[in-house]
C-alpha atoms as a PDB file:
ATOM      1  CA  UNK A   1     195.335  45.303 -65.301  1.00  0.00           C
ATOM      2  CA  UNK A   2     194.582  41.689 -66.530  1.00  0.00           C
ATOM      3  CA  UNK A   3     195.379  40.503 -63.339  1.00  0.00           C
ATOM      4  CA  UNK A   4     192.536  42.713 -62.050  1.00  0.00           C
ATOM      5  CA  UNK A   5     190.363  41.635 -64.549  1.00  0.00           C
ATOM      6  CA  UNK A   6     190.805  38.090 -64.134  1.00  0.00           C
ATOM      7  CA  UNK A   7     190.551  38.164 -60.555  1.00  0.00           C
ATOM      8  CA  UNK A   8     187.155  39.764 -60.562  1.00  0.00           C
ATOM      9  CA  UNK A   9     185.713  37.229 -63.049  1.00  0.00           C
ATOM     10  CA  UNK A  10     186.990  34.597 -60.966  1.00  0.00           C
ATOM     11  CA  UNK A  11     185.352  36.038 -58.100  1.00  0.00           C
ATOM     12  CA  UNK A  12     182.110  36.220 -60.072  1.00  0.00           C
ATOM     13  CA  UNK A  13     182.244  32.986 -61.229  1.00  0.00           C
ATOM     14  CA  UNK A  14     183.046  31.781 -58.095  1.00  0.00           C
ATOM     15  CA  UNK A  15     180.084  33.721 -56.630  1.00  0.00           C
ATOM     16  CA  UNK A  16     177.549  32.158 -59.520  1.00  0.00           C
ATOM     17  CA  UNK A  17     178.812  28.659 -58.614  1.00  0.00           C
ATOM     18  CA  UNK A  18     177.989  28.910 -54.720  1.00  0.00           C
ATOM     19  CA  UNK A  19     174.676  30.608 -55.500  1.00  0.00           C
ATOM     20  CA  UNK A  20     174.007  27.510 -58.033  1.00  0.00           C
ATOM     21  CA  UNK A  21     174.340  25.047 -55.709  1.00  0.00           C
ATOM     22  CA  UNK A  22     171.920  26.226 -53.239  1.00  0.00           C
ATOM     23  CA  UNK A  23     168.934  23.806 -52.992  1.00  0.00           C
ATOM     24  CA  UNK A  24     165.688  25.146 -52.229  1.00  0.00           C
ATOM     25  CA  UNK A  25     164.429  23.006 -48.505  1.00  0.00           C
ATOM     26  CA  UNK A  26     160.626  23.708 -47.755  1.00  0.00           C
ATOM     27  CA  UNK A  27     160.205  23.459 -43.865  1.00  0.00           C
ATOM     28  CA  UNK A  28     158.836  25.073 -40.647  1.00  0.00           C
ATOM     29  CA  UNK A  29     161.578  27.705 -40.583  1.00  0.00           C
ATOM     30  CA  UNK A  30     160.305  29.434 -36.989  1.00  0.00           C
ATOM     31  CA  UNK A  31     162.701  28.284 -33.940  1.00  0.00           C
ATOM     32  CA  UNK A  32     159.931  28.634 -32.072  1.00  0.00           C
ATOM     33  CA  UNK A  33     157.382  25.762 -33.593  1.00  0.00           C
ATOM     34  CA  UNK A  34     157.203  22.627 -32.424  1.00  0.00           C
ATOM     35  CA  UNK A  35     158.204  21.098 -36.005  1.00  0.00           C
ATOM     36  CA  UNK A  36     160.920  23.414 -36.898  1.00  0.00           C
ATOM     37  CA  UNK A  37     163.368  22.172 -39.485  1.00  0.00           C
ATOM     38  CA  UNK A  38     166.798  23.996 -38.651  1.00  0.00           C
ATOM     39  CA  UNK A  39     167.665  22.865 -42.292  1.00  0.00           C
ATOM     40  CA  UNK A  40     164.926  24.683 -44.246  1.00  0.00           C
ATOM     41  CA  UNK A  41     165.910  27.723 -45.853  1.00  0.00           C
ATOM     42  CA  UNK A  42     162.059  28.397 -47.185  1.00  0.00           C
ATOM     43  CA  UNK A  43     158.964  28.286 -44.950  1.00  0.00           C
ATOM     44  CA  UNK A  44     156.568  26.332 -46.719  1.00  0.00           C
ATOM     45  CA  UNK A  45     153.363  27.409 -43.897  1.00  0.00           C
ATOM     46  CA  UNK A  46     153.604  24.355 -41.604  1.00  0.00           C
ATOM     47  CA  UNK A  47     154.862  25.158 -37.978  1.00  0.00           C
ATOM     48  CA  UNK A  48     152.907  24.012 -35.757  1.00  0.00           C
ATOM     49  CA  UNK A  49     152.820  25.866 -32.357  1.00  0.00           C
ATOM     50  CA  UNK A  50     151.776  24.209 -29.462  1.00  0.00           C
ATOM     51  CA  UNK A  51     150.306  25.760 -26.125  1.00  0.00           C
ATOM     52  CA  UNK A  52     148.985  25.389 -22.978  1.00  0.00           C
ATOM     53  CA  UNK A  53     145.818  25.249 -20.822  1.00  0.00           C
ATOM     54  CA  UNK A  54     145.404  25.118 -17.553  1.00  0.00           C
ATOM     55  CA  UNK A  55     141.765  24.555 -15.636  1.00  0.00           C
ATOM     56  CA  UNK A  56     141.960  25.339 -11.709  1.00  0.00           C
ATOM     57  CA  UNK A  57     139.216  26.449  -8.970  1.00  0.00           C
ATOM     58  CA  UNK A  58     139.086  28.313  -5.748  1.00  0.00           C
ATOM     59  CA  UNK A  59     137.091  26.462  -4.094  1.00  0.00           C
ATOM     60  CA  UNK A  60     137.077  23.473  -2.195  1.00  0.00           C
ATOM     61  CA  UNK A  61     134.886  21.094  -4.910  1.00  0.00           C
ATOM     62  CA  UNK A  62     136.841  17.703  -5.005  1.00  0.00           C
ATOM     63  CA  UNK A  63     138.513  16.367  -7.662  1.00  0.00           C
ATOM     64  CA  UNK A  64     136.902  17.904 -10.998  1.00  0.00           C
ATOM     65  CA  UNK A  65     137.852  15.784 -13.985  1.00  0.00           C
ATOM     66  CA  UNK A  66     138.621  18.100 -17.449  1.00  0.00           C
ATOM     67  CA  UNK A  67     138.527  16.072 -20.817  1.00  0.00           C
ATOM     68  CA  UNK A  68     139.595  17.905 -23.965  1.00  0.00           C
ATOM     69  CA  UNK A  69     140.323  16.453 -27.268  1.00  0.00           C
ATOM     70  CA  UNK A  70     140.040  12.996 -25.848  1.00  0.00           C
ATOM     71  CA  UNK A  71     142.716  13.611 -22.713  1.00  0.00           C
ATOM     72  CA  UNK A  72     141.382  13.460 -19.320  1.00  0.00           C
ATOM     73  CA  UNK A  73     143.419  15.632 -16.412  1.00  0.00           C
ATOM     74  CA  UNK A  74     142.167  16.317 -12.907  1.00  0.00           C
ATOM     75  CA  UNK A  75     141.940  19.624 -10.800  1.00  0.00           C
ATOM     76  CA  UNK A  76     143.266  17.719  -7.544  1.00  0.00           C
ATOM     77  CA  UNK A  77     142.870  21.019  -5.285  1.00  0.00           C
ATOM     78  CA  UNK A  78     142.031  24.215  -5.251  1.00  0.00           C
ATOM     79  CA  UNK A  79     144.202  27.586  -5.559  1.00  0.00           C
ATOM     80  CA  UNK A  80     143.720  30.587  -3.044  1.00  0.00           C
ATOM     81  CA  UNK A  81     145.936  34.376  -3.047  1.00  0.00           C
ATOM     82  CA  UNK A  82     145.205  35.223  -6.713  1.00  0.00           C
ATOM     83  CA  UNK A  83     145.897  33.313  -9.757  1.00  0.00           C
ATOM     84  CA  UNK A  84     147.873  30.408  -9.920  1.00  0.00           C
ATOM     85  CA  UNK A  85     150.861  29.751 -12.126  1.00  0.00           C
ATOM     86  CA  UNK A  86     150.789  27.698 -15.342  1.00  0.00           C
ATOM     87  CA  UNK A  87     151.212  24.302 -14.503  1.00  0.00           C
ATOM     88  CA  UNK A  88     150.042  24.447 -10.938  1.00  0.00           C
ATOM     89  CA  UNK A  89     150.290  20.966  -9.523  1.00  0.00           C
ATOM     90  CA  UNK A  90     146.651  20.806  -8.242  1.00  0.00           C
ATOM     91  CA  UNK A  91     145.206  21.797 -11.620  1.00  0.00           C
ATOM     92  CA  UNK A  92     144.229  20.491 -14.578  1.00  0.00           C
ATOM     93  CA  UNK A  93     147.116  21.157 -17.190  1.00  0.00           C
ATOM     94  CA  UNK A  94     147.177  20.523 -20.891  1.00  0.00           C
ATOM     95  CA  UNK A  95     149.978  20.901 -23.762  1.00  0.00           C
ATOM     96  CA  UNK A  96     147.982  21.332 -27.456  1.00  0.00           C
ATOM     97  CA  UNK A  97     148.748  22.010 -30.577  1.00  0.00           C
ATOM     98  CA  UNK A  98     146.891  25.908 -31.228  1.00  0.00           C
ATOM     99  CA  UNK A  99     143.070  25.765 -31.840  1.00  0.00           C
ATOM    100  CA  UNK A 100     140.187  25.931 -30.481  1.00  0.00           C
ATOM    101  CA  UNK A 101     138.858  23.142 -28.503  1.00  0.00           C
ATOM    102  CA  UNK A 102     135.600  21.747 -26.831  1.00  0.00           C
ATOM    103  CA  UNK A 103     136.099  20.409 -23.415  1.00  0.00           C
ATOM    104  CA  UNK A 104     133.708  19.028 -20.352  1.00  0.00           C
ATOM    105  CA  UNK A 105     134.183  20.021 -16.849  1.00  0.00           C
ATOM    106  CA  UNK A 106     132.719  17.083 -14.439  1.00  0.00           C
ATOM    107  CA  UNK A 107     132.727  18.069 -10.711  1.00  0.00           C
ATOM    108  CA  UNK A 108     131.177  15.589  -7.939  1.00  0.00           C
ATOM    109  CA  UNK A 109     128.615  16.662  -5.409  1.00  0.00           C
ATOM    110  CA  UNK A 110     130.282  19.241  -2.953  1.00  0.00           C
ATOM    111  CA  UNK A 111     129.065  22.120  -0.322  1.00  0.00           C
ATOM    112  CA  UNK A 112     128.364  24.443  -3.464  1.00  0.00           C
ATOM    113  CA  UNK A 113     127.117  21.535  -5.583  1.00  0.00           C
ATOM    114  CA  UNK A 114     125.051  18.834  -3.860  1.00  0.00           C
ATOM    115  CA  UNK A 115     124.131  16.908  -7.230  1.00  0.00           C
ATOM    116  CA  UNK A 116     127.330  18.105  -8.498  1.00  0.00           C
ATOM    117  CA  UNK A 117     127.653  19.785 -12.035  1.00  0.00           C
ATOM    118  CA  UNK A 118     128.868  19.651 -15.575  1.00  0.00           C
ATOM    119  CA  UNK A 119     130.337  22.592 -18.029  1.00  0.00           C
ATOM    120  CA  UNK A 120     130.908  22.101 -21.214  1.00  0.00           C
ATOM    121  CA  UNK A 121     132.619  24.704 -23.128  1.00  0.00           C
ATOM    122  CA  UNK A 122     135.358  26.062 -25.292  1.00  0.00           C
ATOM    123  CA  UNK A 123     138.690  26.831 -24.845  1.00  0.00           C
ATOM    124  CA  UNK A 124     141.440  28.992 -27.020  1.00  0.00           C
ATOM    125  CA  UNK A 125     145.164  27.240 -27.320  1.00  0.00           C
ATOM    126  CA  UNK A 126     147.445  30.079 -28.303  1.00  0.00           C
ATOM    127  CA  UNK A 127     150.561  28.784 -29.179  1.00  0.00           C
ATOM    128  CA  UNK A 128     153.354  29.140 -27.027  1.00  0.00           C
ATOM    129  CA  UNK A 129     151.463  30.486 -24.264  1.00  0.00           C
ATOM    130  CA  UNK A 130     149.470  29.340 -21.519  1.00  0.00           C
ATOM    131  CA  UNK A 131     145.816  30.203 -21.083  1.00  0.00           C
ATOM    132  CA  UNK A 132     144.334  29.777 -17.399  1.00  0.00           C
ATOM    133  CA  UNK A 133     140.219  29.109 -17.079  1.00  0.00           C
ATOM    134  CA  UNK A 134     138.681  29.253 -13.642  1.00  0.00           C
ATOM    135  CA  UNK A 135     135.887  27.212 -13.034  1.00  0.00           C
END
């Protein structure tokens, strides 16, 4: 019986030794945030999640440029049979942290523009997704 008895308190004190040495690491704890700290054990509120926006057109209007949050991209083409995929390769494609952001759409004179135009506007990053806007 004292071999029990010993054997559990060793096994508790073992247990509130281990427990004892566990140091409290603030951190982005969510895999899926850009800043995640695989060796925080508390999640101290600051993942940042980063997404992405894509600008594109159907129509033939030359090269439209997009600036948002002081990047510049270009819509190089134009997409036709639907919506295009994030990332299509003749549209304007962004990566940005999630927000909300102001951005200016600058097109050149075309058939459907002949003193060409200028949008500006807002645009939602969700994070970890892609959001498309047709102009």
């Amino acid at each position: 019986m004292r071999k029990i008895h010993f054997l559990f308190f060793a096994a508790v004190l073992m247990v509130a030794i281990m427990s004892g040495c566990r140091k409290d690491i603030y951190g982005c704890t969510d895999p899926s945030a850009y800043n995640y700290n695989s060796g925080a054990n508390i999640n101290n509120g600051s993942c940042i999640y980063y997404g992405n926006l894509m600008f594109w057109t159907n129509v033939n209007e030359g090269n439209v440029v997009i600036t948002i949050n002081g990047q510049a991209a270009t819509i190089t083409g134009y997409v036709t049979g639907g919506i295009p995929n994030c990332g299509n390769s003749v549209s304007a494609n962004f990566t940005l942290p999630a927000g909300t952001y102001n951005y200016s759409a600058v097109g050149p004179a075309s058939p459907s523009y002949p003193t060409g135009y200028t949008v500006n506007s807002t645009a939602q990053v969700i994070g970890n997704q892609c959001q498309l806007y047709q102009l």
